[in-house]
C-alpha atoms as a PDB file:
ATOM      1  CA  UNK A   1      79.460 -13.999  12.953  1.00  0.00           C
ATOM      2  CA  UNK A   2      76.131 -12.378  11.654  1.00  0.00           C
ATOM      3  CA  UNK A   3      75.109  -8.793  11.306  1.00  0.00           C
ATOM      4  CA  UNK A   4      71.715  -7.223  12.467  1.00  0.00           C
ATOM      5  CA  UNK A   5      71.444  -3.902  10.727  1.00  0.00           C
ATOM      6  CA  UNK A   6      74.493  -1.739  12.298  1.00  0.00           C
ATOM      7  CA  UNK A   7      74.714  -4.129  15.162  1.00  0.00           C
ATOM      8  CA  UNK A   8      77.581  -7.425  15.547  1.00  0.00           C
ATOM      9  CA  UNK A   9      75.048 -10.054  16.532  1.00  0.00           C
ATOM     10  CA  UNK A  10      77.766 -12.313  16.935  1.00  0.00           C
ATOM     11  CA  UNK A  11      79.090 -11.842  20.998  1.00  0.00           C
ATOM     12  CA  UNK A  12      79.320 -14.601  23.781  1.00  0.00           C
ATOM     13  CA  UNK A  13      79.195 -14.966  27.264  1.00  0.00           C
ATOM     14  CA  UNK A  14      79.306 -16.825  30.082  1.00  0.00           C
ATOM     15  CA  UNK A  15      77.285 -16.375  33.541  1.00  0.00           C
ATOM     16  CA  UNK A  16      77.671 -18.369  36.289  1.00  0.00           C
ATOM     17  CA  UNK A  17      75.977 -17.729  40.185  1.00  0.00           C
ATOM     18  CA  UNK A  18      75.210 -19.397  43.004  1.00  0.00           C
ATOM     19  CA  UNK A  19      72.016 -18.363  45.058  1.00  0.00           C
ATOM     20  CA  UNK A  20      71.029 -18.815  48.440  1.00  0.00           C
ATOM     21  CA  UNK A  21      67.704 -17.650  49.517  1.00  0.00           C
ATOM     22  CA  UNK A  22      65.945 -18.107  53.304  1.00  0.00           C
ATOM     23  CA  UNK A  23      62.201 -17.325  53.807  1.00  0.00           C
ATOM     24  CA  UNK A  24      60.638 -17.123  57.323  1.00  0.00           C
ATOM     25  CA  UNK A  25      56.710 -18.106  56.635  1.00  0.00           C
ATOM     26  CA  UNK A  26      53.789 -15.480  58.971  1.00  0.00           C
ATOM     27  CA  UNK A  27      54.518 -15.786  62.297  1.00  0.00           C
ATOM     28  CA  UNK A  28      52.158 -13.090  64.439  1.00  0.00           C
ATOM     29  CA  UNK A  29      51.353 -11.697  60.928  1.00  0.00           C
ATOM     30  CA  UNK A  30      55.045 -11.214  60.053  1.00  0.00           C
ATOM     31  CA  UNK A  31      56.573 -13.027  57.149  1.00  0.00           C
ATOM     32  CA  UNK A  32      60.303 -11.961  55.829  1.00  0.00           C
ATOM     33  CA  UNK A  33      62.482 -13.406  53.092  1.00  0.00           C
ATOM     34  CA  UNK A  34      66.465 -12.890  51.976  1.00  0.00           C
ATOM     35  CA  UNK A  35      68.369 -14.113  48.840  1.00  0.00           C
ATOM     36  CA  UNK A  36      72.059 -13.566  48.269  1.00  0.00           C
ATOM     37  CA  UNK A  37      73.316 -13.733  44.481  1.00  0.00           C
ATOM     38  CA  UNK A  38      77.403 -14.570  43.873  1.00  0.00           C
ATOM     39  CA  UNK A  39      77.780 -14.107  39.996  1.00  0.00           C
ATOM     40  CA  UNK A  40      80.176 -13.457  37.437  1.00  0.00           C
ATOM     41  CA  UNK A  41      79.886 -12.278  33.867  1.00  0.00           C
ATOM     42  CA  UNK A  42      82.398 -12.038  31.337  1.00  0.00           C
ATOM     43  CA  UNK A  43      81.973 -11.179  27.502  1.00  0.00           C
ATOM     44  CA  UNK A  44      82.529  -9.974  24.759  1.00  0.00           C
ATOM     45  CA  UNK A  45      82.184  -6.208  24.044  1.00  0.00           C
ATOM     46  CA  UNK A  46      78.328  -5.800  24.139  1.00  0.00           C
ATOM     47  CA  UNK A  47      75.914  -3.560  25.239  1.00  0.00           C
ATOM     48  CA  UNK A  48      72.602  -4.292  27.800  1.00  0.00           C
ATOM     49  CA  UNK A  49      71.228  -6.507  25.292  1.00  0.00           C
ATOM     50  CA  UNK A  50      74.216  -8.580  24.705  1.00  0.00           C
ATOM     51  CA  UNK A  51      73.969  -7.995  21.028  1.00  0.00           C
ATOM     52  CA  UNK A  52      77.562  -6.860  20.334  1.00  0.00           C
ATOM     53  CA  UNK A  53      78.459  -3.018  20.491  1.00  0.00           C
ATOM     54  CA  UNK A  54      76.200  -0.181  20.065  1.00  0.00           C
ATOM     55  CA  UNK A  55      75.919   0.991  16.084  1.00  0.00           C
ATOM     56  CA  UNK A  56      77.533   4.178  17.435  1.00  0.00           C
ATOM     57  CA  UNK A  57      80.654   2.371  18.788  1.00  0.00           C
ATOM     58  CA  UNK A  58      83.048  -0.389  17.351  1.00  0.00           C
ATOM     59  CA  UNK A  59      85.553  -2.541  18.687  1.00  0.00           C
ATOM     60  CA  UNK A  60      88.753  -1.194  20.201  1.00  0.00           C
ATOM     61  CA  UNK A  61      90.674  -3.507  17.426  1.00  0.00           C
ATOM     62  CA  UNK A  62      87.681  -4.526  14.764  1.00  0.00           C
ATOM     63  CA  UNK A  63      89.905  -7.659  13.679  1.00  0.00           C
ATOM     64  CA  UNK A  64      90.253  -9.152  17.383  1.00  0.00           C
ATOM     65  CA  UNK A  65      87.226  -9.247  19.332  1.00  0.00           C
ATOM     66  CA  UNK A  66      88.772 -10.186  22.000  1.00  0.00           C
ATOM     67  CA  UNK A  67      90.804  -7.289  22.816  1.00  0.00           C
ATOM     68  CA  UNK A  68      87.393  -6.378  24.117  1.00  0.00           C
ATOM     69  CA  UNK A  69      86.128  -9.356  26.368  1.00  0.00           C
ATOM     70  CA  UNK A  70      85.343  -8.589  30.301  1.00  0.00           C
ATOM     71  CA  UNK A  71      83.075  -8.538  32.686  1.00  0.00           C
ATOM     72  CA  UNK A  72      80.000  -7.888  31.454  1.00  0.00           C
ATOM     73  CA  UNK A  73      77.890  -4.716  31.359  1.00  0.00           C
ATOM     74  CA  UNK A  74      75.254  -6.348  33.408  1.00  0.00           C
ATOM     75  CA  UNK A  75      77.738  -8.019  36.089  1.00  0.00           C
ATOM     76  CA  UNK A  76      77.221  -7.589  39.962  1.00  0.00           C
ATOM     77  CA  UNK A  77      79.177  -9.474  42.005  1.00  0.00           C
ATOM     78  CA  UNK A  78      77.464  -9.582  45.137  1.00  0.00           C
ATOM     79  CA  UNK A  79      73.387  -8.826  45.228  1.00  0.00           C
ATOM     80  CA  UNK A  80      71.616  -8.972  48.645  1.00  0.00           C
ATOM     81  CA  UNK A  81      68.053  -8.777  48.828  1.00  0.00           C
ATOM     82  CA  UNK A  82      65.757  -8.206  51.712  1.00  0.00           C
ATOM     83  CA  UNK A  83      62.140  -8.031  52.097  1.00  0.00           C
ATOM     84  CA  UNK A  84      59.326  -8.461  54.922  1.00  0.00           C
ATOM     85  CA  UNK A  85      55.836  -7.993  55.131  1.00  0.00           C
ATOM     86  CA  UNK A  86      53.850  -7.188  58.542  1.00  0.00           C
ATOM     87  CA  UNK A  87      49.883  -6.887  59.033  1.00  0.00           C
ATOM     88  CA  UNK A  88      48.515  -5.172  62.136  1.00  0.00           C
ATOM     89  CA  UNK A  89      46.764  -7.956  64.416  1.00  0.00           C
ATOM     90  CA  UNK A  90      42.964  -7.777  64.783  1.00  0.00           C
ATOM     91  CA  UNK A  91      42.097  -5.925  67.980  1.00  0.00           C
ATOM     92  CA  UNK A  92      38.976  -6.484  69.976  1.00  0.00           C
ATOM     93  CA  UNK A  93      38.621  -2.969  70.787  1.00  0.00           C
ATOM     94  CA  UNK A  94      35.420  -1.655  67.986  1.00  0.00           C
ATOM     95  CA  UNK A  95      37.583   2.049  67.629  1.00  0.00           C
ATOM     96  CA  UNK A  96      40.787   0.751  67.602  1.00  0.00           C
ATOM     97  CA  UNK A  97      39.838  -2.215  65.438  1.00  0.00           C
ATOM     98  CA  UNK A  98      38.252   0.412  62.818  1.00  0.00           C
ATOM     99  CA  UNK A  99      41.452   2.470  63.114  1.00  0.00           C
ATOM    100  CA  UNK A 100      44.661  -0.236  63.406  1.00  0.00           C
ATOM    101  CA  UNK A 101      43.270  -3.316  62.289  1.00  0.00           C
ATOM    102  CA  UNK A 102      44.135  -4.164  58.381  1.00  0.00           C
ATOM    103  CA  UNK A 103      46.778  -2.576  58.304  1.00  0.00           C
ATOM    104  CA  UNK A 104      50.068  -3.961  56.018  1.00  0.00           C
ATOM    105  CA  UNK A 105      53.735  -2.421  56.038  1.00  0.00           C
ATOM    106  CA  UNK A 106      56.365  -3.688  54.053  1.00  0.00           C
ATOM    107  CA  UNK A 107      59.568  -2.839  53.321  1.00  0.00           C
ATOM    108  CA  UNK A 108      62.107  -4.473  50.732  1.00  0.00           C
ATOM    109  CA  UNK A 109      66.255  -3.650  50.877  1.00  0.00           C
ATOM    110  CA  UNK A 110      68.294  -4.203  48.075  1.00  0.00           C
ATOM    111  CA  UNK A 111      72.374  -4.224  48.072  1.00  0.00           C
ATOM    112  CA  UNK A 112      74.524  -4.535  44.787  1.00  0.00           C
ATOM    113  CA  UNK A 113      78.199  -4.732  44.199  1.00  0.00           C
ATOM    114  CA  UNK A 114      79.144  -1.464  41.792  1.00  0.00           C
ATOM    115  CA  UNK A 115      78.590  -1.918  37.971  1.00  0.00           C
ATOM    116  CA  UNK A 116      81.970  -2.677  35.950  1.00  0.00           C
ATOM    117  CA  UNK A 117      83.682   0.760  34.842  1.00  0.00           C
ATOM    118  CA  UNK A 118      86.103   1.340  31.555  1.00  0.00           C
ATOM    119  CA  UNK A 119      88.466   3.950  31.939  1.00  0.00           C
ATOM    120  CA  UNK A 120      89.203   5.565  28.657  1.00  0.00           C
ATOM    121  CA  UNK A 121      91.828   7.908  27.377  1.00  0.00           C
ATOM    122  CA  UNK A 122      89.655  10.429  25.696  1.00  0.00           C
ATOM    123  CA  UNK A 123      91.648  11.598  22.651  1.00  0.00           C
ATOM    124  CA  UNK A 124      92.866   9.146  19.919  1.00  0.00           C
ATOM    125  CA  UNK A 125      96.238   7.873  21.134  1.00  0.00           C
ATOM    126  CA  UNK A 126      96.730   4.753  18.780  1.00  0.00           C
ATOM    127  CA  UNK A 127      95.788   6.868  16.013  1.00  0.00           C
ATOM    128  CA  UNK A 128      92.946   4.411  14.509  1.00  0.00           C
ATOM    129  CA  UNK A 129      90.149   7.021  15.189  1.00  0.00           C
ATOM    130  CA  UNK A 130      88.309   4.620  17.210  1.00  0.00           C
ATOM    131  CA  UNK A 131      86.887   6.185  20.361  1.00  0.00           C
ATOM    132  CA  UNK A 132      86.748   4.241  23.709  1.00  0.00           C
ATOM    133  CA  UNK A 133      90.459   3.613  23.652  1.00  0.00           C
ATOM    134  CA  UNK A 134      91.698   2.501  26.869  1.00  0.00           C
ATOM    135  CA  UNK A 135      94.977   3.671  29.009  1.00  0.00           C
ATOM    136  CA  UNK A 136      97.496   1.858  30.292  1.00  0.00           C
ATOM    137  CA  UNK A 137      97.335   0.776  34.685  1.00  0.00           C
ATOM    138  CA  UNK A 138     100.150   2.002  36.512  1.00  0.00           C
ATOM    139  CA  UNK A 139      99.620   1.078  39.592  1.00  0.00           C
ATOM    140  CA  UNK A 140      98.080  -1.841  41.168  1.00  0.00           C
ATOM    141  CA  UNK A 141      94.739  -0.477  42.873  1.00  0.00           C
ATOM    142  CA  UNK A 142      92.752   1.980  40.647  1.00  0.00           C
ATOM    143  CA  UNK A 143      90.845   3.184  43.583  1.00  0.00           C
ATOM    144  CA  UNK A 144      91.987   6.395  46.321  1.00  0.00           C
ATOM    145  CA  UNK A 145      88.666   7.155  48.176  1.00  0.00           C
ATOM    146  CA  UNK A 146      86.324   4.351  48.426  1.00  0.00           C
ATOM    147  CA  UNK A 147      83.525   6.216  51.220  1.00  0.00           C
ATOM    148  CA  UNK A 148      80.887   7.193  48.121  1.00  0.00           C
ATOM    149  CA  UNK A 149      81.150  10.855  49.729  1.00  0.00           C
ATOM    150  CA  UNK A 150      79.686  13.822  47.460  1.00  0.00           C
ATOM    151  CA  UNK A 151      82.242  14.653  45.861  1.00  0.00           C
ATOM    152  CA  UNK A 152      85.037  12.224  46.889  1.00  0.00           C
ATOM    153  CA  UNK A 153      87.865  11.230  44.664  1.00  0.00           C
ATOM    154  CA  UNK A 154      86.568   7.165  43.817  1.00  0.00           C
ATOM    155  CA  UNK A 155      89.696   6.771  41.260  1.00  0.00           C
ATOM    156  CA  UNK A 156      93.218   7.536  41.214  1.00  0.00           C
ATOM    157  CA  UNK A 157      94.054   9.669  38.358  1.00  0.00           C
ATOM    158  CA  UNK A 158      97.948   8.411  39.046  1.00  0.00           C
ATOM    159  CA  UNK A 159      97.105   4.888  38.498  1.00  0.00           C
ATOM    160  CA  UNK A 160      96.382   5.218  34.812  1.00  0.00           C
ATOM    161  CA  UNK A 161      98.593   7.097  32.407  1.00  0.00           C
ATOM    162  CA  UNK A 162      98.215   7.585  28.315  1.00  0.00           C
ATOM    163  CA  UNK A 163      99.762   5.235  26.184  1.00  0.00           C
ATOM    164  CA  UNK A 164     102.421   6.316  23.975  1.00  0.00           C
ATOM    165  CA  UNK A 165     101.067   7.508  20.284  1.00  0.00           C
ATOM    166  CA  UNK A 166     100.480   4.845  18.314  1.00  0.00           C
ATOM    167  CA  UNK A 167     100.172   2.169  20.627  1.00  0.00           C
ATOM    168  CA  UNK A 168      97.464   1.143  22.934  1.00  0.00           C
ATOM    169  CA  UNK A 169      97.372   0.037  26.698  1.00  0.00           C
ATOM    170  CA  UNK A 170      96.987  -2.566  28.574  1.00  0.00           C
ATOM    171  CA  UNK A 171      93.952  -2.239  30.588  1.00  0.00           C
ATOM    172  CA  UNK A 172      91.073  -3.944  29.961  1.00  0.00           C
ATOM    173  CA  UNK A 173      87.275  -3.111  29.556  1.00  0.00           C
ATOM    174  CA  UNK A 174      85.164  -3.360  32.728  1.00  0.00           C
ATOM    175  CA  UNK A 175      87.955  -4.497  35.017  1.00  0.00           C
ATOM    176  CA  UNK A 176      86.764  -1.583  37.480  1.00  0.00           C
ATOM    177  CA  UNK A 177      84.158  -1.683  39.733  1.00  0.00           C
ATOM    178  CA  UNK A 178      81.934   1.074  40.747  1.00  0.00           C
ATOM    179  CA  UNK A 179      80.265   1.905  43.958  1.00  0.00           C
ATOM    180  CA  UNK A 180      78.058  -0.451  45.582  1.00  0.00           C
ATOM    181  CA  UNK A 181      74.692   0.397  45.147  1.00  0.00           C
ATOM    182  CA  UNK A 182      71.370   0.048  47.216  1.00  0.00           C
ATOM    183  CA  UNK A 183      68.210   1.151  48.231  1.00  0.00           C
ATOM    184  CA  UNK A 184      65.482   1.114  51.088  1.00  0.00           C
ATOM    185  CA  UNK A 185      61.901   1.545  50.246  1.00  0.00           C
ATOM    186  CA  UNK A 186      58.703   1.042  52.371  1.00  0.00           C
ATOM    187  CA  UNK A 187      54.982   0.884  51.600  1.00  0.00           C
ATOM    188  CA  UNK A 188      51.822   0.935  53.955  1.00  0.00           C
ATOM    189  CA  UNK A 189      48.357  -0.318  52.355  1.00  0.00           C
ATOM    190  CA  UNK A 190      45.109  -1.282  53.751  1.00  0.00           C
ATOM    191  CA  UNK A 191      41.838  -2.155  52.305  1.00  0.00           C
ATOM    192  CA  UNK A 192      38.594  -0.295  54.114  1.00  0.00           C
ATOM    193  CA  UNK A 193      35.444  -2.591  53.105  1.00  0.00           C
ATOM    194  CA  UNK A 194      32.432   0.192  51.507  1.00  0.00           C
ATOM    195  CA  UNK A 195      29.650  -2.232  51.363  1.00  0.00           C
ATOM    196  CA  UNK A 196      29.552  -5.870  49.189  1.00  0.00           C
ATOM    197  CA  UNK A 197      31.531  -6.022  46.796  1.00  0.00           C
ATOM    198  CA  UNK A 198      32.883  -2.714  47.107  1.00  0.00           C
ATOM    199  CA  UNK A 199      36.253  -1.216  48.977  1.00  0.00           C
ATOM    200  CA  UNK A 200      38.817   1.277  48.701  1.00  0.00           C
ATOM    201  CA  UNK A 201      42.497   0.946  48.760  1.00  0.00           C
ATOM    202  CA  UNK A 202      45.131   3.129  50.408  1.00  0.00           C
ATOM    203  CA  UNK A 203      48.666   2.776  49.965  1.00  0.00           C
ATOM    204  CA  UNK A 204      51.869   4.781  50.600  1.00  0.00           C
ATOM    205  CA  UNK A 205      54.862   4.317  49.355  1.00  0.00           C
ATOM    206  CA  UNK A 206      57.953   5.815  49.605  1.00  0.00           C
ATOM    207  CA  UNK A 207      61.386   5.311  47.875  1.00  0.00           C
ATOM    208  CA  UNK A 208      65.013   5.797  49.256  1.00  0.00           C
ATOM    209  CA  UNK A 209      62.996   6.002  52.623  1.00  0.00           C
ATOM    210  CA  UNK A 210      66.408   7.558  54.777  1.00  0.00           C
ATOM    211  CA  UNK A 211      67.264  10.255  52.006  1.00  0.00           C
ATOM    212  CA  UNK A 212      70.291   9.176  51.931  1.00  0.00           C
ATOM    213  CA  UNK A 213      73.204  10.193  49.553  1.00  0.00           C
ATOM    214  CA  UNK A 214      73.902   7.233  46.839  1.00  0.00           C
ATOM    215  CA  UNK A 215      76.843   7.660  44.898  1.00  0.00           C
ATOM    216  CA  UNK A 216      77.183   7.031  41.043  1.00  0.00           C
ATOM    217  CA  UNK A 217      78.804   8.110  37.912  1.00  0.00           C
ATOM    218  CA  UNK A 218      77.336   9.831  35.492  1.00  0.00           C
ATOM    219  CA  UNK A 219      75.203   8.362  32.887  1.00  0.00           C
ATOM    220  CA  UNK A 220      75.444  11.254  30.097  1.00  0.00           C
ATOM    221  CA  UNK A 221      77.743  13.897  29.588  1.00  0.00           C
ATOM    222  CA  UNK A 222      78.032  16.466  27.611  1.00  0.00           C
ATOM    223  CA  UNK A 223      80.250  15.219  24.629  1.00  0.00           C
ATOM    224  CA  UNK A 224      80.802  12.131  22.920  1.00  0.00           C
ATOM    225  CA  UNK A 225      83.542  10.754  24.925  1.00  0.00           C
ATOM    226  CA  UNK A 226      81.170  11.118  28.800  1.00  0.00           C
ATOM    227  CA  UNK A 227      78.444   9.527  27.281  1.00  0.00           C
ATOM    228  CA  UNK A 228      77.450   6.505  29.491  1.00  0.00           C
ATOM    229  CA  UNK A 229      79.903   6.438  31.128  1.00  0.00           C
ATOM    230  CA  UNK A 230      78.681   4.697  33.746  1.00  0.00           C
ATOM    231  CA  UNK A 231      78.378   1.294  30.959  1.00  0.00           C
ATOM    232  CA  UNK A 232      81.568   2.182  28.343  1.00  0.00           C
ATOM    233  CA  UNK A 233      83.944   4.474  30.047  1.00  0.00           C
ATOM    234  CA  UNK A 234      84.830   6.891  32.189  1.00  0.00           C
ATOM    235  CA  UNK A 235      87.333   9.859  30.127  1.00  0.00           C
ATOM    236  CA  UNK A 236      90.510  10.742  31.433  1.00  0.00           C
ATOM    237  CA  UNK A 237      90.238  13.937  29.475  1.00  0.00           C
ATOM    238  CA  UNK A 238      87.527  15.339  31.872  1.00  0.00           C
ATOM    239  CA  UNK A 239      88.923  17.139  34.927  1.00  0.00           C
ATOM    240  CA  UNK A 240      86.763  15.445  37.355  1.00  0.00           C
ATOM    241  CA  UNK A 241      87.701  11.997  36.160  1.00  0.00           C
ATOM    242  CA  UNK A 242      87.122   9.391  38.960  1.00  0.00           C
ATOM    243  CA  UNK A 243      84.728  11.684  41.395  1.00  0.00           C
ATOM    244  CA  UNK A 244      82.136  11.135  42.560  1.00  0.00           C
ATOM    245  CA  UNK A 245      79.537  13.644  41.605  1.00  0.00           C
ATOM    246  CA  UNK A 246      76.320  12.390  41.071  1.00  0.00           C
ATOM    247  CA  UNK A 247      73.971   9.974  43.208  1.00  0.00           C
ATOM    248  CA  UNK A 248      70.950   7.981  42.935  1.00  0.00           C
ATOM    249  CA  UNK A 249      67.443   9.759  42.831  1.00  0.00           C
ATOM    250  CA  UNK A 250      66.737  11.207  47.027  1.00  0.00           C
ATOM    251  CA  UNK A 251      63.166  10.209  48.976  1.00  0.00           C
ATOM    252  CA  UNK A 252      60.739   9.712  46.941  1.00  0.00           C
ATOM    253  CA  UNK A 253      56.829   9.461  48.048  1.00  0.00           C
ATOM    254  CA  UNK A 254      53.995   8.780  46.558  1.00  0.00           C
ATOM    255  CA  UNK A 255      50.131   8.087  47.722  1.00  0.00           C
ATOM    256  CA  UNK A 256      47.440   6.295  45.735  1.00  0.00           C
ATOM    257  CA  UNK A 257      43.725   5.978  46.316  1.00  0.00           C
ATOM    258  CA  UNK A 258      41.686   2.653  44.364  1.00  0.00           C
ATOM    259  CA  UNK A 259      37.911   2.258  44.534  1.00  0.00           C
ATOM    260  CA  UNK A 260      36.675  -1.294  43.573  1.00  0.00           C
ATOM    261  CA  UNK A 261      33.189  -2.099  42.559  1.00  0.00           C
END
């Protein structure tokens, strides 16, 4: 085990995935692609890196690293990727040709299984003064509203439940997943040819095209025991523990102009 600065150096883990991907070459100027991604990650207690813990952190028992190892930080269980590109035909028509023709629109759809959570305790039950401490699981499913509504209850505050002081419980880090994730984004471009040599570029793009509500947890709160708690843990000690009150960024747009000489 080696040490880098305030940083264990010394976790392992192990990633294993099938991928399938189909790709449909231009037909009428339309060309699409899909991959699918079935993967699982599990590791010891590291953060996006996979260097070990943060310096800010430690291990739930220092002497066992073990007590730590689960899915991984970075494991999605299911990714689905989409894509296609289509370019406007050329038209014989001179004013339609100068308006349609050149055209490109392509969109891209993404789909993720949820990001593992770790549901935390929030106050120092073992008495080791190690933060991140985990409860014990009560009941079977850790889940109670699974639509990704604003505001929806995601986890069951009943299936966890404080170990007694002294001790520590029994569920593990990133056994929970979060909500799926995913995302629909277009873009329309053309080139319009100036003179030799020379052209300008117009493209569009816009992000979350549907405005549609994305839920997620929230990455930073406002004490020590919220923060990232989307990666580390989720605190029982907050009384909105397990809702779902925050979502992905809304539609986003954005235009760009290029000259090229």
């Amino acid at each position: 085990m080696g040490l880098v600065g305030e940083i264990d150096a010394g976790g392992t883990a192990n990633y294993q995935a099938m991928l399938v991907s189909l790709q449909r070459q231009a037909t009428r100027g339309v060309t699409v692609s899909g991959n699918y991604t079935f993967s699982h990650c599990i590791g010891d207690y590291a953060d996006l890196n996979s260097i070990g813990p943060d310096q800010a952190e430690t291990y739930t028992d220092p002497n066992n690293r073990r007590v730590d190892r689960g899915n991984c930080n970075s494991d999605r269980r299911h990714i689905f990727n989409l894509t296609s590109v289509a370019e406007m035909p050329q038209f014989a028509n001179p004013k339609l040709k100068a308006i349609a023709t050149g055209w490109r629109i392509s969109g891209i759809y993404k789909w993720s299984s949820g990001i593992p959570l770790t549901v935390i305790n929030g106050s120092d039950r073992a008495l080791t003064g190690i933060d991140l401490q985990r409860p014990n699981q009560v009941l079977a499913s850790p889940y109670l509203d699974k639509s990704g509504r604003p505001l929806s209850q995601y986890l069951n505050p009943a299936a966890f439940r404080l170990p007694p002081v002294g001790t520590s419980g029994n569920l593990g880090r990133g056994n929970i997943q979060g909500t799926p994730t995913w995302s629909f984004d277009m873009a329309l471009a053309r080139a319009f040819q100036v003179s030799e040599g020379r052209r300008l570029e117009v493209r569009v793009e816009a992000y979350n095209v549907t405005n549609s509500f994305r839920p997620t947890f929230e990455l930073f709160g406002p004490t020590r025991l919220t923060t990232r708690a989307s990666i580390f843990g989720l605190s029982m000690a907050v009384p909105t523990f397990g809702q779902i009150r925050n979502s992905l960024d809304p539609r986003i747009m954005q235009f760009a102009l290029k000259y090229v000489f």
